[in-house]
N, C-alpha and C. Protein backbone atom coordinates (compact mmCIF):
# COMPACT_ATOMS: atom_id res chain seq x y z
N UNK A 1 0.83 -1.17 0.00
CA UNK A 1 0.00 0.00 0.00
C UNK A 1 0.88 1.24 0.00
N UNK A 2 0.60 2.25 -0.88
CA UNK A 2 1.70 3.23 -1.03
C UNK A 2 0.79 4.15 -0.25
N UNK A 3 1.69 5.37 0.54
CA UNK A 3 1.05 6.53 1.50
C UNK A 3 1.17 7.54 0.24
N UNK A 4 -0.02 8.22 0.05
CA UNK A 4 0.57 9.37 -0.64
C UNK A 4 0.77 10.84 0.40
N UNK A 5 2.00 11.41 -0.15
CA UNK A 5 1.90 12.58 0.66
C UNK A 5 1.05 13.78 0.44
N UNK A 6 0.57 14.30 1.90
CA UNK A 6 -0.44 15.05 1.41
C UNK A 6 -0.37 16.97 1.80
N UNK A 7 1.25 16.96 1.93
CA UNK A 7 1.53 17.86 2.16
C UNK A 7 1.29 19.13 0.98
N UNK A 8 0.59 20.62 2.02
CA UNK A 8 0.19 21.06 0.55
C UNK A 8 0.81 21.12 -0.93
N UNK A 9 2.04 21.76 -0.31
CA UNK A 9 2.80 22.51 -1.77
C UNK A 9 3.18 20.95 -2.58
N UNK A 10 3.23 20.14 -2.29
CA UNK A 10 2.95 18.67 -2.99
C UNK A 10 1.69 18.47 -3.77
N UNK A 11 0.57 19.25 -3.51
CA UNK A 11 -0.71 19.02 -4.05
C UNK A 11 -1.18 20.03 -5.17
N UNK A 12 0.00 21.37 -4.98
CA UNK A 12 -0.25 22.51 -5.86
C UNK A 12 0.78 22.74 -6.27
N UNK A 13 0.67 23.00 -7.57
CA UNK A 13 2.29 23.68 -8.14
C UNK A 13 1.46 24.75 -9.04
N UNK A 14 2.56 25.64 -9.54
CA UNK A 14 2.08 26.92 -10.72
C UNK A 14 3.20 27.21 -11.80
N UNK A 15 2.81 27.30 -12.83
CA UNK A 15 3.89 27.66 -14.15
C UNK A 15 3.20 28.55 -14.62
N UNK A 16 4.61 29.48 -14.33
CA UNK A 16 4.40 30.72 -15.39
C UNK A 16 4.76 30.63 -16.83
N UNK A 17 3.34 30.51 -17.70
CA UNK A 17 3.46 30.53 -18.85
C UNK A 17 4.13 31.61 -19.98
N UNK A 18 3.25 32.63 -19.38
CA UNK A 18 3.47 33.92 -20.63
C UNK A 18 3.76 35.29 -19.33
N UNK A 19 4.88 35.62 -19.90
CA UNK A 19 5.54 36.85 -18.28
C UNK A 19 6.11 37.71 -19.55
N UNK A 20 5.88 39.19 -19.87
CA UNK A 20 6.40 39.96 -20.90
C UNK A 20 5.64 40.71 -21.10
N UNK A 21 6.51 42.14 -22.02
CA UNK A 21 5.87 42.66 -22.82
C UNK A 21 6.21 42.17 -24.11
N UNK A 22 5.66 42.85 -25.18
CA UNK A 22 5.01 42.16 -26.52
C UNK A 22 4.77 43.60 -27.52
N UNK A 23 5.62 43.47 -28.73
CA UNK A 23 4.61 44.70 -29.68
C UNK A 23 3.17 44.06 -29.77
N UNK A 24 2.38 44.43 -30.80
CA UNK A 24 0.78 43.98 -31.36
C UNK A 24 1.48 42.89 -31.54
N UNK A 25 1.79 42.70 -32.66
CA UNK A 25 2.07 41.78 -33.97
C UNK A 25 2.46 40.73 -32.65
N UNK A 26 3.81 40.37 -31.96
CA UNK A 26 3.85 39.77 -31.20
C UNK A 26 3.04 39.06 -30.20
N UNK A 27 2.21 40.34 -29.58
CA UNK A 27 1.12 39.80 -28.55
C UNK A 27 0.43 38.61 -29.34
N UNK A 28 -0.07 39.10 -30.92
CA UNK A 28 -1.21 38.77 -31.28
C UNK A 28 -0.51 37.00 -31.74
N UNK A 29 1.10 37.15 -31.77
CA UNK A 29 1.43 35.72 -32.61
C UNK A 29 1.48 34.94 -31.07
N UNK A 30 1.66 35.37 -30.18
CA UNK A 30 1.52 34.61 -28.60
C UNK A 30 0.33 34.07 -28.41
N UNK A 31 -0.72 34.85 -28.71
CA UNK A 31 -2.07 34.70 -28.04
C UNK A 31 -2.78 33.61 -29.04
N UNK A 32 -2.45 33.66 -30.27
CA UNK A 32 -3.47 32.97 -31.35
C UNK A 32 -2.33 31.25 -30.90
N UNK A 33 -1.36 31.62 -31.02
CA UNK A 33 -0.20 30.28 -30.95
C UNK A 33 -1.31 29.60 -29.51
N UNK A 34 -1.10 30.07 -28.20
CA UNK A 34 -1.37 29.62 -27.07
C UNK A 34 -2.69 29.03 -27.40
N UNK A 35 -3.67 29.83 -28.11
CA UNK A 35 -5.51 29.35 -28.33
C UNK A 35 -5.85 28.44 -29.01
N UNK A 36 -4.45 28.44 -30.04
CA UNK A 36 -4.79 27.27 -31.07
C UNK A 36 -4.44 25.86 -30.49
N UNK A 37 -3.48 25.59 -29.89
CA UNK A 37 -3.35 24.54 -28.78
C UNK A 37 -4.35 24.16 -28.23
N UNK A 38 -4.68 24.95 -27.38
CA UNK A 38 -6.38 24.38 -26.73
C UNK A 38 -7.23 24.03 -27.55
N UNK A 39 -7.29 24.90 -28.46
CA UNK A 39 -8.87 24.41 -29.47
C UNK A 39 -8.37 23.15 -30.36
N UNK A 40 -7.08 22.84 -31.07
CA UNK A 40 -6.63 21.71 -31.08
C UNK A 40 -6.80 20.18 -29.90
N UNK A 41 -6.59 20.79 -29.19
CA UNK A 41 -6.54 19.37 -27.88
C UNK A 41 -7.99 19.23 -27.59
N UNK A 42 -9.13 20.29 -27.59
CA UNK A 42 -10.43 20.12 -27.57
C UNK A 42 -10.73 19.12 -28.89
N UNK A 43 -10.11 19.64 -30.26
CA UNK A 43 -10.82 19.26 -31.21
C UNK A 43 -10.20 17.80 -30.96
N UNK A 44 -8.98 17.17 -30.45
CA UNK A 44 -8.20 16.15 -30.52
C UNK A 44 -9.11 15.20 -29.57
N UNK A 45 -9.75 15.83 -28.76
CA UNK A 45 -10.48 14.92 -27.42
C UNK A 45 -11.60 14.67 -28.11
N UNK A 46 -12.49 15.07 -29.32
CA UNK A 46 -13.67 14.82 -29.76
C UNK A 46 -13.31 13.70 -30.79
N UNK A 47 -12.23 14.19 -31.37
CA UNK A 47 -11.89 12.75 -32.28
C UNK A 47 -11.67 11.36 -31.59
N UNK A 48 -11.17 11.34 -30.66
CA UNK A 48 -10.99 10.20 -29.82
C UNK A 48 -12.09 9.77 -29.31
N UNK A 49 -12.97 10.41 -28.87
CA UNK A 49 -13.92 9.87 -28.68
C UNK A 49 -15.09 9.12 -29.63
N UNK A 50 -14.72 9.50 -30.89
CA UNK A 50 -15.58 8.71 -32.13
C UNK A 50 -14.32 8.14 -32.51
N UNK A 51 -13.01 7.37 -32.63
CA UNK A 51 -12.49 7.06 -33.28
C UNK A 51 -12.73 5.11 -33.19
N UNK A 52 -12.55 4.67 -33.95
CA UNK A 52 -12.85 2.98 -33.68
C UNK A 52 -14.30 2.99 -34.12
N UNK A 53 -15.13 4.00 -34.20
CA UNK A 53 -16.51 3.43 -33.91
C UNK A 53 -17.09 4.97 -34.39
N UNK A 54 -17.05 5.00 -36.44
CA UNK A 54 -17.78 6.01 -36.86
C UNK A 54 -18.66 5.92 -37.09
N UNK A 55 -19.66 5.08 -36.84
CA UNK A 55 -21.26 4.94 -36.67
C UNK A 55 -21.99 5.58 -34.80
N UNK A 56 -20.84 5.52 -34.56
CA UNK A 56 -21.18 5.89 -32.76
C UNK A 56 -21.87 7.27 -32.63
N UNK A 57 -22.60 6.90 -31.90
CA UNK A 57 -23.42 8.58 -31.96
C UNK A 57 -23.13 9.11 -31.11
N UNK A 58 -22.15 9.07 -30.73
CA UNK A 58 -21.28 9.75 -29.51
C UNK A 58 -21.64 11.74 -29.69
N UNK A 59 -21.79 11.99 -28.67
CA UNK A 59 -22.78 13.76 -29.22
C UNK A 59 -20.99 14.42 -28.08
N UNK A 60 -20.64 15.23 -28.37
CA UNK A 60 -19.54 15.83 -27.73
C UNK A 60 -20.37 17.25 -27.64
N UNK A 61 -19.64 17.99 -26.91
CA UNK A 61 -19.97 19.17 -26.34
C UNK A 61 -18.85 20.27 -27.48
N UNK A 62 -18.84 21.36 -28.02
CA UNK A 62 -18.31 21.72 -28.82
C UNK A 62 -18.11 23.21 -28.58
N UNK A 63 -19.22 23.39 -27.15
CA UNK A 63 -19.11 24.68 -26.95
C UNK A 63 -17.89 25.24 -26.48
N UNK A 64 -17.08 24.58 -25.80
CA UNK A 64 -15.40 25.27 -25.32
C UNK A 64 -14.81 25.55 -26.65
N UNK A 65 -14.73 25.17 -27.87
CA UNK A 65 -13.82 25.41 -28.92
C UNK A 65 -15.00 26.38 -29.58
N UNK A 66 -15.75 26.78 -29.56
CA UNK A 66 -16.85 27.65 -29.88
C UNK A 66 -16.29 29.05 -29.33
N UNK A 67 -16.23 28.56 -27.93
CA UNK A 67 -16.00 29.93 -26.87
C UNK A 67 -14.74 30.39 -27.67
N UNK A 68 -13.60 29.43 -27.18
CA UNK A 68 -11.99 29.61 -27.58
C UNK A 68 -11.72 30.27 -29.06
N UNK A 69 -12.79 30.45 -30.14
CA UNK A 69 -12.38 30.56 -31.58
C UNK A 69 -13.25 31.93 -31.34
N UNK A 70 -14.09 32.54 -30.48
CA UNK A 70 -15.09 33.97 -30.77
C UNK A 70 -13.80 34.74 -29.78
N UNK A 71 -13.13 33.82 -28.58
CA UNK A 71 -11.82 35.17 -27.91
C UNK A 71 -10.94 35.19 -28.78
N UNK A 72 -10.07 34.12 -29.48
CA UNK A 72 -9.79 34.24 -30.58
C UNK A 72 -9.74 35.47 -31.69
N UNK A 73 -11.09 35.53 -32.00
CA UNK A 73 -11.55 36.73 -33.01
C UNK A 73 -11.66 37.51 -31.69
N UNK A 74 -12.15 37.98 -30.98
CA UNK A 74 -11.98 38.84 -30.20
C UNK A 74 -11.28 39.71 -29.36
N UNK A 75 -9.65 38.69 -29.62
CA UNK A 75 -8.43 39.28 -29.11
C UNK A 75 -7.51 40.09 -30.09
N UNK A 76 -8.29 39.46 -31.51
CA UNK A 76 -7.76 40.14 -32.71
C UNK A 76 -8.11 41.55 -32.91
N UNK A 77 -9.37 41.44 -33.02
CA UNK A 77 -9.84 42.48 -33.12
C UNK A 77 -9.10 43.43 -32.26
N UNK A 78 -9.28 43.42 -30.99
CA UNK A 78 -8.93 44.76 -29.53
C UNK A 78 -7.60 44.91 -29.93
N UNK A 79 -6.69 43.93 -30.25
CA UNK A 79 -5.42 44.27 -30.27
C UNK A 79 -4.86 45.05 -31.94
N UNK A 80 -5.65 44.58 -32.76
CA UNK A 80 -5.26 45.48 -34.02
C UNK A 80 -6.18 47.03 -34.25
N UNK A 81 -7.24 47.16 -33.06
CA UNK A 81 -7.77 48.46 -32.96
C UNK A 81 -6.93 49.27 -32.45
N UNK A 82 -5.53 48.95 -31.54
CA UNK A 82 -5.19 49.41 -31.27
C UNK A 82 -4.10 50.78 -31.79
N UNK A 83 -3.88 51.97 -31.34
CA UNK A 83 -3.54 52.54 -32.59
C UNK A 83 -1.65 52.26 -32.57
N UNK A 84 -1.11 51.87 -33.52
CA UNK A 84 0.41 51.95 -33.48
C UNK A 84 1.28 53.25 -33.35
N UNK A 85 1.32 53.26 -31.93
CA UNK A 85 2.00 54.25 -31.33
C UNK A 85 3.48 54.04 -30.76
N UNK A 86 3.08 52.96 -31.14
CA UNK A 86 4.78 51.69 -30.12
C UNK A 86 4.55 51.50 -29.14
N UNK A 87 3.59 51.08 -28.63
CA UNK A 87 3.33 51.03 -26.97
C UNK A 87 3.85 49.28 -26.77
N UNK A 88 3.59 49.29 -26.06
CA UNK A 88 3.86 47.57 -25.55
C UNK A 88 2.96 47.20 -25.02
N UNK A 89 2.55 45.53 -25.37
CA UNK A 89 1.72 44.92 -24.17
C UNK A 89 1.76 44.01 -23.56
N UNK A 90 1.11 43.98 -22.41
CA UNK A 90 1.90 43.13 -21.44
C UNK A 90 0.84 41.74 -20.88
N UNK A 91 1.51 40.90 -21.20
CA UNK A 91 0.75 39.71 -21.04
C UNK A 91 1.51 38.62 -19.73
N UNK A 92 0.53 38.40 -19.03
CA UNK A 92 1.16 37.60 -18.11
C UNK A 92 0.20 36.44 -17.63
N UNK A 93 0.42 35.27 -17.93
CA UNK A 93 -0.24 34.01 -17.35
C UNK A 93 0.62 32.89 -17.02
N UNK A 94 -0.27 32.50 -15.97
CA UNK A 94 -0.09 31.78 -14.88
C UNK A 94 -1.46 30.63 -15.22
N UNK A 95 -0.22 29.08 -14.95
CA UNK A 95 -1.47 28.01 -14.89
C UNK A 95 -1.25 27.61 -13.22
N UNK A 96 -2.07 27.24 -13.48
CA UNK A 96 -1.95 26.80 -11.54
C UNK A 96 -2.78 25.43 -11.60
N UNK A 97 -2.15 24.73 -11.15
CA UNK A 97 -2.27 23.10 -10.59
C UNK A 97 -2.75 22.49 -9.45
N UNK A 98 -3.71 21.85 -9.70
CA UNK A 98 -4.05 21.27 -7.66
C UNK A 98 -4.61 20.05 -8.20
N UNK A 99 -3.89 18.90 -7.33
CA UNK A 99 -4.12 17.82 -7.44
C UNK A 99 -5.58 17.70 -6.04
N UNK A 100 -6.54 17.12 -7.05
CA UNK A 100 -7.76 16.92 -6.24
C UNK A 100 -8.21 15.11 -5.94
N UNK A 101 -8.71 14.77 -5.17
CA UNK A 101 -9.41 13.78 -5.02
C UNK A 101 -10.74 13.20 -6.40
């Protein structure tokens, strides 16, 4: 029988993903790079779930890659409204981890 430890900082960890500033053009090749990943691994989890069995009427939920593709267009947009003045922008994310029961 293995003990697991249940000490907190064992149960939580955090990676800093994205820490910077950014011109547009940059922000915008960070942000679409990072979204397309997700909406990839969404679209990758729906294939798996019909794969072996394309008669399966397996119904998936489609709305997260729905959401992910309108911020998508929506991050485009705000960030190329922006006027080119040379400003910088600053993007910073953090994933954060907790191992749950």
């Amino acid at each position: 029988m293995q003990v697991r430890d249940t000490k907190p900082e064992r149960l939580k960890k955090q990676l800093k993903l994205i820490e910077g500033k950014f011109t547009k053009r940059e922000a915008l090749n960070v942000i679409n790079n990072v979204l397309d990943v997700k909406i990839n691994f969404h679209k990758l989890q729906r294939l798996s779930k019909r794969e072996g069995n394309e008669k399966s009427d397996c119904v998936y939920d489609n709305s997260r890659i729905f959401e992910l593709l309108e911020d998508k267009e929506n991050i485009k947009s705000f960030l190329l409204s922006l006027e080119d003045s040379g400003c910088c922008i600053k993007i910073s994310s953090t994933i954060h981890i907790t191992v749950e029961d």
